[in-house]
Protein backbone atom coordinates (compact mmCIF):
# COMPACT_ATOMS: atom_id res chain seq x y z
CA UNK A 1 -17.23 -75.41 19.79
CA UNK A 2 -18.10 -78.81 19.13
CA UNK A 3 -17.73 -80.65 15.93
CA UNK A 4 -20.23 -83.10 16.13
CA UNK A 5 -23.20 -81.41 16.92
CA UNK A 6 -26.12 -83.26 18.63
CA UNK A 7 -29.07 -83.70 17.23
CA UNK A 8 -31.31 -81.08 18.87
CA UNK A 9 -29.20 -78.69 17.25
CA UNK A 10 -29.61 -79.77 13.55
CA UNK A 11 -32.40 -77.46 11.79
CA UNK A 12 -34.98 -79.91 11.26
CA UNK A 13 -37.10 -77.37 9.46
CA UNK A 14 -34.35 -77.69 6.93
CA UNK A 15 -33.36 -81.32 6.74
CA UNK A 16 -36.77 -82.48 6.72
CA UNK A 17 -37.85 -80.39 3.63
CA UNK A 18 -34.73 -81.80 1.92
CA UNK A 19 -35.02 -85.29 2.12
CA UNK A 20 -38.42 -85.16 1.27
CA UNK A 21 -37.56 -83.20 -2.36
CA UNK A 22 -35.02 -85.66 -2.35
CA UNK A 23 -37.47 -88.79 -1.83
CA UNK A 24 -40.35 -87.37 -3.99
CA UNK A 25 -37.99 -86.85 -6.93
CA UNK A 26 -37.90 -90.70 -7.67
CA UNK A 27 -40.86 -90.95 -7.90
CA UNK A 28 -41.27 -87.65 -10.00
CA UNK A 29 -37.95 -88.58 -12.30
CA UNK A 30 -40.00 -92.31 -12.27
CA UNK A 31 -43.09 -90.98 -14.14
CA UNK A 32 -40.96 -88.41 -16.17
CA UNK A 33 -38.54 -90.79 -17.53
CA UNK A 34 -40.44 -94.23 -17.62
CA UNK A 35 -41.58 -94.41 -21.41
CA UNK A 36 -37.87 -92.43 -22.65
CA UNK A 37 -36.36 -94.70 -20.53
CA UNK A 38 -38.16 -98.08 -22.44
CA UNK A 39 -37.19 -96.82 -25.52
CA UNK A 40 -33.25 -96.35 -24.82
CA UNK A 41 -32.42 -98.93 -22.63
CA UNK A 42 -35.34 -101.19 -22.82
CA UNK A 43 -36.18 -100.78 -19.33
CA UNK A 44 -38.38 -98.16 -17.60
CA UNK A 45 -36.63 -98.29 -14.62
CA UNK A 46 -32.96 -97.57 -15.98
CA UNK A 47 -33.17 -94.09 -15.26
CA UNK A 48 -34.88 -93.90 -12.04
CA UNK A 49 -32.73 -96.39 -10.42
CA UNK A 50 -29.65 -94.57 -11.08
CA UNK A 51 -31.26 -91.22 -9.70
CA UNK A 52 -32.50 -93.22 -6.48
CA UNK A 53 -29.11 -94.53 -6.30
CA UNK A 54 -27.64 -90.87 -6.22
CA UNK A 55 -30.23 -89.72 -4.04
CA UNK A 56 -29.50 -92.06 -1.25
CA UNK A 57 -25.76 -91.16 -1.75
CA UNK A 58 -26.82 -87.33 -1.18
CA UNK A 59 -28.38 -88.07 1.58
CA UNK A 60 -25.51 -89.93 3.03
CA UNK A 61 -23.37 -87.05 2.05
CA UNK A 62 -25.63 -84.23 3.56
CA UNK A 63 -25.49 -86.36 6.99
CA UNK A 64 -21.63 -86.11 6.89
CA UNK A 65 -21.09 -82.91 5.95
CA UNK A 66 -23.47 -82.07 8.47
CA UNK A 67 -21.08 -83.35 11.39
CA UNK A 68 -18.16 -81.68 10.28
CA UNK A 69 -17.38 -78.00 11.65
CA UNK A 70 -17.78 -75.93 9.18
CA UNK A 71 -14.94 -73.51 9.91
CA UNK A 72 -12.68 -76.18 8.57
CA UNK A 73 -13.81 -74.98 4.69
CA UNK A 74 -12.79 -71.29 5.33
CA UNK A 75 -9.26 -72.79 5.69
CA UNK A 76 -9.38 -75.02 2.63
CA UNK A 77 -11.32 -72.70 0.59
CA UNK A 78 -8.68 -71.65 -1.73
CA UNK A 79 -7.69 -75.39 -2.88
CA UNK A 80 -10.72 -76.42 -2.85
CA UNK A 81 -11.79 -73.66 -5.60
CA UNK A 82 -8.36 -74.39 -7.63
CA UNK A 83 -9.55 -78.02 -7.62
CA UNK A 84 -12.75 -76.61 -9.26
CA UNK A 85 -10.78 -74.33 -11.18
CA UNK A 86 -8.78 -77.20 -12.67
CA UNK A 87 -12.07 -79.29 -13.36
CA UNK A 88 -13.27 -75.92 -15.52
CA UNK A 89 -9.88 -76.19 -17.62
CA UNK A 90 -10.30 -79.82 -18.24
CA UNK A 91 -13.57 -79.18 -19.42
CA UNK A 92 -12.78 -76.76 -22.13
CA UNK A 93 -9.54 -79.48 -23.08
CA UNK A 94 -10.86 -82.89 -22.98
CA UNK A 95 -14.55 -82.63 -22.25
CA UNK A 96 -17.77 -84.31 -22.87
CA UNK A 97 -19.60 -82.87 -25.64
CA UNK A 98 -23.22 -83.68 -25.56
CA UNK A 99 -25.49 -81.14 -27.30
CA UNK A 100 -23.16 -79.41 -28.53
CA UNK A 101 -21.72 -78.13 -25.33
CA UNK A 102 -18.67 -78.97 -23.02
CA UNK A 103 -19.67 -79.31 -19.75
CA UNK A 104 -18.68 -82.43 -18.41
CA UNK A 105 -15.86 -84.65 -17.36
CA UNK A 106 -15.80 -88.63 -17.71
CA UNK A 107 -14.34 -90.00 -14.27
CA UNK A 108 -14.88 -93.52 -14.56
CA UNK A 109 -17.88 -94.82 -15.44
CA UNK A 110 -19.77 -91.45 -14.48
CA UNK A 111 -19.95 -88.08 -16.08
CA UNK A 112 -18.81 -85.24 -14.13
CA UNK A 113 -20.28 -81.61 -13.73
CA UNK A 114 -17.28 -79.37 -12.76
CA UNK A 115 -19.31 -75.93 -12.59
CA UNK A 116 -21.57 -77.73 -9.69
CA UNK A 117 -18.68 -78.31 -7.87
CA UNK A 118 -17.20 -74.47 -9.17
CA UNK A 119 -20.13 -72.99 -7.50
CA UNK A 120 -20.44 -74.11 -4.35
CA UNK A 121 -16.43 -73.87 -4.24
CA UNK A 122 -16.65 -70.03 -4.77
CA UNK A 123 -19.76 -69.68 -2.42
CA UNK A 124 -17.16 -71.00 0.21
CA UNK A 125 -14.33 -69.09 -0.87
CA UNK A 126 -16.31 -65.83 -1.08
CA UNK A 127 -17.22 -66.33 2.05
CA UNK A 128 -14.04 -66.89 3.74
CA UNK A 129 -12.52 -63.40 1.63
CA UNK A 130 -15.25 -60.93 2.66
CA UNK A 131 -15.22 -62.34 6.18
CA UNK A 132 -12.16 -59.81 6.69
CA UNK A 133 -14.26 -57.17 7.96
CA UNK A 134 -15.64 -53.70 6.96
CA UNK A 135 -12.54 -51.64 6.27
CA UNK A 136 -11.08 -53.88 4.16
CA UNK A 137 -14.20 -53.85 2.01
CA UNK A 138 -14.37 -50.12 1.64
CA UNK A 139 -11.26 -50.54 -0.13
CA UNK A 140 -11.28 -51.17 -4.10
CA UNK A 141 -7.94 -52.66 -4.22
CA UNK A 142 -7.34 -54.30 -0.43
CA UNK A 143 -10.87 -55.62 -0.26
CA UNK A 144 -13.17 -56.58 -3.73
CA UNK A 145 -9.93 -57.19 -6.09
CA UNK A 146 -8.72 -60.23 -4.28
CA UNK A 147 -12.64 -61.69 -5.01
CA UNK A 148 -13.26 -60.44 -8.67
CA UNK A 149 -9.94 -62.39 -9.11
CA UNK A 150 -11.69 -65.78 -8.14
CA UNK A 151 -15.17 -64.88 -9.59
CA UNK A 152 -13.99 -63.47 -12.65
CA UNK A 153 -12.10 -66.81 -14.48
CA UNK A 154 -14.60 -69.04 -12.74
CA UNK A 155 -17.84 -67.26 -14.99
CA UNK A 156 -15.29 -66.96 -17.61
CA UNK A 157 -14.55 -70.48 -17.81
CA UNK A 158 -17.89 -72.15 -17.24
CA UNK A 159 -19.53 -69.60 -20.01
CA UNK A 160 -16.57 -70.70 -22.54
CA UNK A 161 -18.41 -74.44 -22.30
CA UNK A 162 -20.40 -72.63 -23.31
CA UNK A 163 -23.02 -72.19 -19.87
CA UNK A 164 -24.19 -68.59 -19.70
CA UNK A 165 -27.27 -69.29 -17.39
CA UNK A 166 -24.75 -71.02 -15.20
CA UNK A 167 -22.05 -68.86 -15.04
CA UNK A 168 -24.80 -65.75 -15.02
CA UNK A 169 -26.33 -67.15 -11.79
CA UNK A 170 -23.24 -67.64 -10.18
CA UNK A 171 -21.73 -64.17 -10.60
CA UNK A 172 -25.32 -63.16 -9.17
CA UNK A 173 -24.99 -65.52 -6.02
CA UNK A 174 -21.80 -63.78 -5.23
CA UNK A 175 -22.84 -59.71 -5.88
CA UNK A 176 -25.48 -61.14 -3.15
CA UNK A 177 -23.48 -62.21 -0.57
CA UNK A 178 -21.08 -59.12 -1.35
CA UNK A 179 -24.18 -57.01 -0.33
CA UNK A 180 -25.37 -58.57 2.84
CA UNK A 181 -21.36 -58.31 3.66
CA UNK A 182 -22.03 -54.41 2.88
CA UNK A 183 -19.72 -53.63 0.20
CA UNK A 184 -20.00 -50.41 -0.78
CA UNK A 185 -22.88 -50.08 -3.16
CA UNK A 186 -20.82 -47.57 -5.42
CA UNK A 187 -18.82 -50.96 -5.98
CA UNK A 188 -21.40 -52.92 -5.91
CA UNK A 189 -23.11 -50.77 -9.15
CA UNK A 190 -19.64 -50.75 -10.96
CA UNK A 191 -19.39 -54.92 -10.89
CA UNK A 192 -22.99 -55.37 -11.70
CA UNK A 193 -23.17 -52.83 -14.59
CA UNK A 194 -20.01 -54.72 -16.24
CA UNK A 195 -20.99 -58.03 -15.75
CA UNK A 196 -24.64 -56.71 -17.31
CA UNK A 197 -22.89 -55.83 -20.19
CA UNK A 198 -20.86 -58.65 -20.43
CA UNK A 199 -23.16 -60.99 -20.06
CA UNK A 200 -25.49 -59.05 -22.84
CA UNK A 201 -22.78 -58.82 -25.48
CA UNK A 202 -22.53 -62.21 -24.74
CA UNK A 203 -25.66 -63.18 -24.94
CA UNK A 204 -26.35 -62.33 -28.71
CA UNK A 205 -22.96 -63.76 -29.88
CA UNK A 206 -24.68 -66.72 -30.73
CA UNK A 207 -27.41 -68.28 -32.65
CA UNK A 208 -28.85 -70.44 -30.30
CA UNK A 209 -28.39 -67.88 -27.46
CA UNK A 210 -30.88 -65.30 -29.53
CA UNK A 211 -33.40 -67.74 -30.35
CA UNK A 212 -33.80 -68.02 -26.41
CA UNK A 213 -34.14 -65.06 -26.50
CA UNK A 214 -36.96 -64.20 -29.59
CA UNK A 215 -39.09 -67.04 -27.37
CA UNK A 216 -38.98 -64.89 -24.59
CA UNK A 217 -39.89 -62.02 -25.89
CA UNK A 218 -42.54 -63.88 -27.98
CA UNK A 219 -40.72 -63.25 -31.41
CA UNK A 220 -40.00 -66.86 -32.64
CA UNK A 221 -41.74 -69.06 -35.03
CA UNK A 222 -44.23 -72.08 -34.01
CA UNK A 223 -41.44 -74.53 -34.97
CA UNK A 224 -38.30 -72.93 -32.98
CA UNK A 225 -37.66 -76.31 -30.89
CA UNK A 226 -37.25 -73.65 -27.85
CA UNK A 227 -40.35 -72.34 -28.54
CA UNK A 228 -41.73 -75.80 -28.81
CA UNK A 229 -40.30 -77.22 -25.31
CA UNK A 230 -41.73 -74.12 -23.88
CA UNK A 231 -45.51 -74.88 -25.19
CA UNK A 232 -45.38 -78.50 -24.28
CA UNK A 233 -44.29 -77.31 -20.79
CA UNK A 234 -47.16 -74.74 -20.72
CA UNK A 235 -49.61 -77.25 -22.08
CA UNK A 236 -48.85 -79.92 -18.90
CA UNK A 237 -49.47 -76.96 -16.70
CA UNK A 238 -52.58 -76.51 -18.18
CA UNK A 239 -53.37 -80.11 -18.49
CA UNK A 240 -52.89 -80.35 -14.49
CA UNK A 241 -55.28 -77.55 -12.99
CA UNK A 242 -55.91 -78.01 -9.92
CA UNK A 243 -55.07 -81.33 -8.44
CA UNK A 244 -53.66 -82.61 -11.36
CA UNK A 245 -53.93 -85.60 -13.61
CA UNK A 246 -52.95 -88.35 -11.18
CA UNK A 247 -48.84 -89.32 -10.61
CA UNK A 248 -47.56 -91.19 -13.58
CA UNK A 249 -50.84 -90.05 -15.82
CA UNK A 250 -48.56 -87.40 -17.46
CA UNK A 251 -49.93 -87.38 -21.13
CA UNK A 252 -46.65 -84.30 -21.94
CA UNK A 253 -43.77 -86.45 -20.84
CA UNK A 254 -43.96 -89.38 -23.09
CA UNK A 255 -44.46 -87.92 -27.07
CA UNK A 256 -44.47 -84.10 -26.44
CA UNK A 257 -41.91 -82.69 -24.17
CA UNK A 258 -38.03 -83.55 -24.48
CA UNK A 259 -36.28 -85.07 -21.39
CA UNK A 260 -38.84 -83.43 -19.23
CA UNK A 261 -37.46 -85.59 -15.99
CA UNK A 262 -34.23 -82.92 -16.32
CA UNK A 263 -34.62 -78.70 -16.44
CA UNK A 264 -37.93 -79.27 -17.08
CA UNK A 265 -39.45 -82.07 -14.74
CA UNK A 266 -41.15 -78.79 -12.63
CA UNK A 267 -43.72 -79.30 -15.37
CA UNK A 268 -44.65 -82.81 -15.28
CA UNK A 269 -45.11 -82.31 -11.44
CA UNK A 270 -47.71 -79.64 -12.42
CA UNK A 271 -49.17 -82.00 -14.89
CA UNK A 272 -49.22 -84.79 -12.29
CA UNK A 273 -50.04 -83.08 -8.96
CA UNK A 274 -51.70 -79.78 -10.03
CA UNK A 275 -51.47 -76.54 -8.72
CA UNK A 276 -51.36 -78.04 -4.98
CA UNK A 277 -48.69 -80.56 -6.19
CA UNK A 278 -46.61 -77.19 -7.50
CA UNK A 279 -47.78 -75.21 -4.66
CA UNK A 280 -46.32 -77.10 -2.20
CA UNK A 281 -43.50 -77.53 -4.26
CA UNK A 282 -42.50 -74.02 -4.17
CA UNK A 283 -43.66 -73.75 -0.31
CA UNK A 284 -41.04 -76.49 0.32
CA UNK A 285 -38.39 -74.34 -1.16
CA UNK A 286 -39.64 -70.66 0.26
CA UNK A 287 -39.37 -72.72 4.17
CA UNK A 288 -35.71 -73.95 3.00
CA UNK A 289 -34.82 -70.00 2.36
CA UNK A 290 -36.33 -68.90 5.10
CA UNK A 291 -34.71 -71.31 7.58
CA UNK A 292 -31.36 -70.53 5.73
CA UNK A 293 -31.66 -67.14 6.04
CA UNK A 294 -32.59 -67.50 10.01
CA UNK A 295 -29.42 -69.87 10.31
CA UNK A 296 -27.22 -67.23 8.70
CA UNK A 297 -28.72 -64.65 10.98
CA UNK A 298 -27.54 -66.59 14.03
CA UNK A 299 -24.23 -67.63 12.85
CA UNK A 300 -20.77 -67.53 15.38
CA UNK A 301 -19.61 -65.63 12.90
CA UNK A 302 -19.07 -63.82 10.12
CA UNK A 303 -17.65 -66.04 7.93
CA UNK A 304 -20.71 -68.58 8.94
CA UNK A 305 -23.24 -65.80 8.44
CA UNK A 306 -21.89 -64.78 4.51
CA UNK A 307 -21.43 -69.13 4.37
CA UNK A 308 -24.86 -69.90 5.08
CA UNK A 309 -26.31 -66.94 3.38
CA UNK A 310 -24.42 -68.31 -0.18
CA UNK A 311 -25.82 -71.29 0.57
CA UNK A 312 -29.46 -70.65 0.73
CA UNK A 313 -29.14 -68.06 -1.83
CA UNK A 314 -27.90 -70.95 -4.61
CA UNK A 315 -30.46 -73.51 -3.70
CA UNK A 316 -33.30 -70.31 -4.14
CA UNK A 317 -31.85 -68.69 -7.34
CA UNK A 318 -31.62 -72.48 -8.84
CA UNK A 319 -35.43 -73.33 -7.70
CA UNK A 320 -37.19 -70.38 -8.76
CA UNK A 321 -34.97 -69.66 -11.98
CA UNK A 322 -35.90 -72.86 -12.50
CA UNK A 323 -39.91 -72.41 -12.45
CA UNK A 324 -39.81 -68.79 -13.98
CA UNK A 325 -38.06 -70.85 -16.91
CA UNK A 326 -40.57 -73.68 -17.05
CA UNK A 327 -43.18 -71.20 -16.49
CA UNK A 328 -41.66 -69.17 -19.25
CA UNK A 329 -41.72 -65.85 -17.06
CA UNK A 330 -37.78 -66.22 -17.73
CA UNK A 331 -35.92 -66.83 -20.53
CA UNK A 332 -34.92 -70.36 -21.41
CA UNK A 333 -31.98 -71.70 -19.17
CA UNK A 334 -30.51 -75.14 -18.65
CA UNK A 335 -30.57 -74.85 -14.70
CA UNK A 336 -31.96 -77.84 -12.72
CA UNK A 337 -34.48 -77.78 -10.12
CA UNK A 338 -32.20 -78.66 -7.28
CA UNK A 339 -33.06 -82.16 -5.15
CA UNK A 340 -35.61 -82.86 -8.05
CA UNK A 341 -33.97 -82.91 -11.83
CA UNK A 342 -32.52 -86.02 -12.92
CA UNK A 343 -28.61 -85.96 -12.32
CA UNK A 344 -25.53 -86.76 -10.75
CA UNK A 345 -23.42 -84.09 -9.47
CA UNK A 346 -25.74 -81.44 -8.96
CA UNK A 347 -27.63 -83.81 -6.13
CA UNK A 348 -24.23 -84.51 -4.47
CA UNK A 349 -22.85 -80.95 -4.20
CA UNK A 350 -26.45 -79.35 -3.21
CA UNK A 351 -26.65 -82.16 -0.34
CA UNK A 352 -23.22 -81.92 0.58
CA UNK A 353 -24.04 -77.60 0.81
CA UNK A 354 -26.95 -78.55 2.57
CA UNK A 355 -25.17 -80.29 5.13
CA UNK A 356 -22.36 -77.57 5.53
CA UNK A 357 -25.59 -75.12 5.88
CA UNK A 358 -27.00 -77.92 8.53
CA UNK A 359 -23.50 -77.52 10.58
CA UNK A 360 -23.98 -74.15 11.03
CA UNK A 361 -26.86 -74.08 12.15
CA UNK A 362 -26.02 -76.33 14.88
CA UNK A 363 -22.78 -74.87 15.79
CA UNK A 364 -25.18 -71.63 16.09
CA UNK A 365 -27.71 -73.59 18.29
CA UNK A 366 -24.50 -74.27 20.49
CA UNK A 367 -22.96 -70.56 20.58
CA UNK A 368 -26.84 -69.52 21.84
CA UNK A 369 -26.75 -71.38 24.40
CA UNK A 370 -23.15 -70.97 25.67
CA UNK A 371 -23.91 -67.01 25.20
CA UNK A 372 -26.90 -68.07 27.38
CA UNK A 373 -25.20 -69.80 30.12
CA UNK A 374 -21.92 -67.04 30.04
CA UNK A 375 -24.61 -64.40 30.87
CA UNK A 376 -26.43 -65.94 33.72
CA UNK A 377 -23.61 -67.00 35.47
């Protein structure tokens, strides 16, 4: 099949909802960060020309990735993921520490998000392992070992930074594309019921982690700063109704609600556009899932099916963790809305997934109409 798909191939009911959450999010990261950004560096547009930069480098990216055959990632999986893997370790050795967590890695000038890269890495390389077919699934040790292997230190390490929500979501991306590659659900039960536990045990370890926790469950005091980012968040919903208070009119972003153009810029859009403005917001991302879900319906093959089914699943789980959070429907996270948070690394290595998932949809547009042909003939 080709490599270089034309055009009429690519899933424009995909790429077009991408690169317009990509080109709205300057201007929403614009009116989120404007006024923080005065203050730091003494110029409103510091931030939002560093996130426009990035976004036209996603972009770029996505088109790239787009034109290469996908198939070449199921044979480069595994270095690809011990690259990540090696990222993790560094973090945990000679990380960044900013807020008291190490989750980043200085290359150069730039700070660098290995579990971004982690994620997407496994998505590929769980892929590629329960590609192998049916029988080899229905066995414990021949088929699910050799994947808990990979998905077991990569949770491990990015929840040592310490990144539960992160690691949490990932291990949830993959029991997902285990079931749509029908693993056994007596398997299935065994892993989820462990990691639950884990992950719980976890979970009240630490200080911080509980007062989450008591917000959620509506047991902290007016002056938790959790507690706090959530009511400020709550309040620009409010403050928004239903077409919202105009773009850059946010009255939240600027005295009230911490760094709101990162995890929590979904509520300055709600502030600024309204319910519509959020509405549409969340349509944008239910088409993406759809369409991803379609593409991994029609994939060659299996490998492309479970590929662009991993996909679609991480951009979804990120979105809509993301507004149950800012919502507060779900407990406090530090997940960004993907194509619209401020940041680096997580708009390069959801653009470059993007155009992976892109690729195979074409290469699927292709295979249809070769079946097409082959049967007419």
């Amino acid at each position: 099949m080709s490599t270089r798909p034309e055009p009429s191939n690519i899933d424009w009911l995909i790429l077009l909802p991408i690169a317009g959450l990509l080109m709205f999010s300057v201007a929403f990261v614009y009116s989120a960060s404007a006024s923080f950004a005065a203050v730091k560096f003494g110029s409103s547009e510091e931030l939002v020309w560093n996130h426009a930069i990035r976004v036209l480098i996603g972009l770029t990216l996505m088109i790239v990735f787009a034109k290469i055959d996908y198939r070449v990632w199921q044979g480069s999986s595994t270095t690809v993921l011990l690259v990540a893997i090696g990222f993790l370790v560094m973090v945990l050795v000679m990380g960044t520490e900013i807020k008291g967590a190490s989750r980043w890695v200085r290359l150069g000038p730039v700070n660098f998000q290995p579990s971004e890269l982690a994620k997407f890495a496994l998505v590929v390389h769980a892929a590629s392992l329960l590609s192998v077919g049916p029988d080899r699934l229905r066995s414990w040790k021949r088929g699910i070992v050799p994947i808990l292997v990979w998905v077991i230190p990569v949770c491990v390490l990015i929840a040592l930074q310490p990144n539960l929500s992160t690691a949490s979501v990932i291990f949830l991306i993959v029991m997902v594309m285990m079931f749509l590659a029908d693993v056994p659900m007596r398997f299935l039960g065994s892993i989820v019921g462990a990691g639950a536990l884990i992950a719980s045990v976890y979970a009240v370890s630490a200080e911080y982690r509980m007062r989450r926790l008591m917000v959620f469950f509506g047991q902290a005091e007016g002056d938790n700063p959790v507690r706090y980012q959530l009511d400020q968040a709550l309040i620009a919903f409010g403050n928004g109704g239903l077409t919202g208070v105009g773009p850059g009119q946010s009255r939240q972003r600027d005295w009230f609600l911490p760094e709101s153009y990162g995890d929590f810029i979904f509520s300055i859009v709600g502030e600024e556009y309204g319910f519509i403005g959020v509405a549409l917001l969340v349509a944008a991302f239910v088409l993406i899932a759809w369409r991803g879900y379609a593409v991994a319906k029609k994939a060659p093959d299996t490998f492309g099916r479970l590929l662009a089914a991993g996909i679609t699943t991480t951009l979804a789980i990120y979105a809509f963790v993301n507004a149950g959070v800012t919502c507060g429907i779900l407990p406090t996270t530090g997940l960004p809305m993907p194509f619209i948070s401020y940041g680096g690394s997580s708009v390069f290595f959801s653009a470059i997934a993007v155009g992976v998932l892109l690729n195979v949809s074409a290469q699927a547009g292709v295979y249809r109409r070769r079946t097409r042909s082959s049967a007419t003939e």
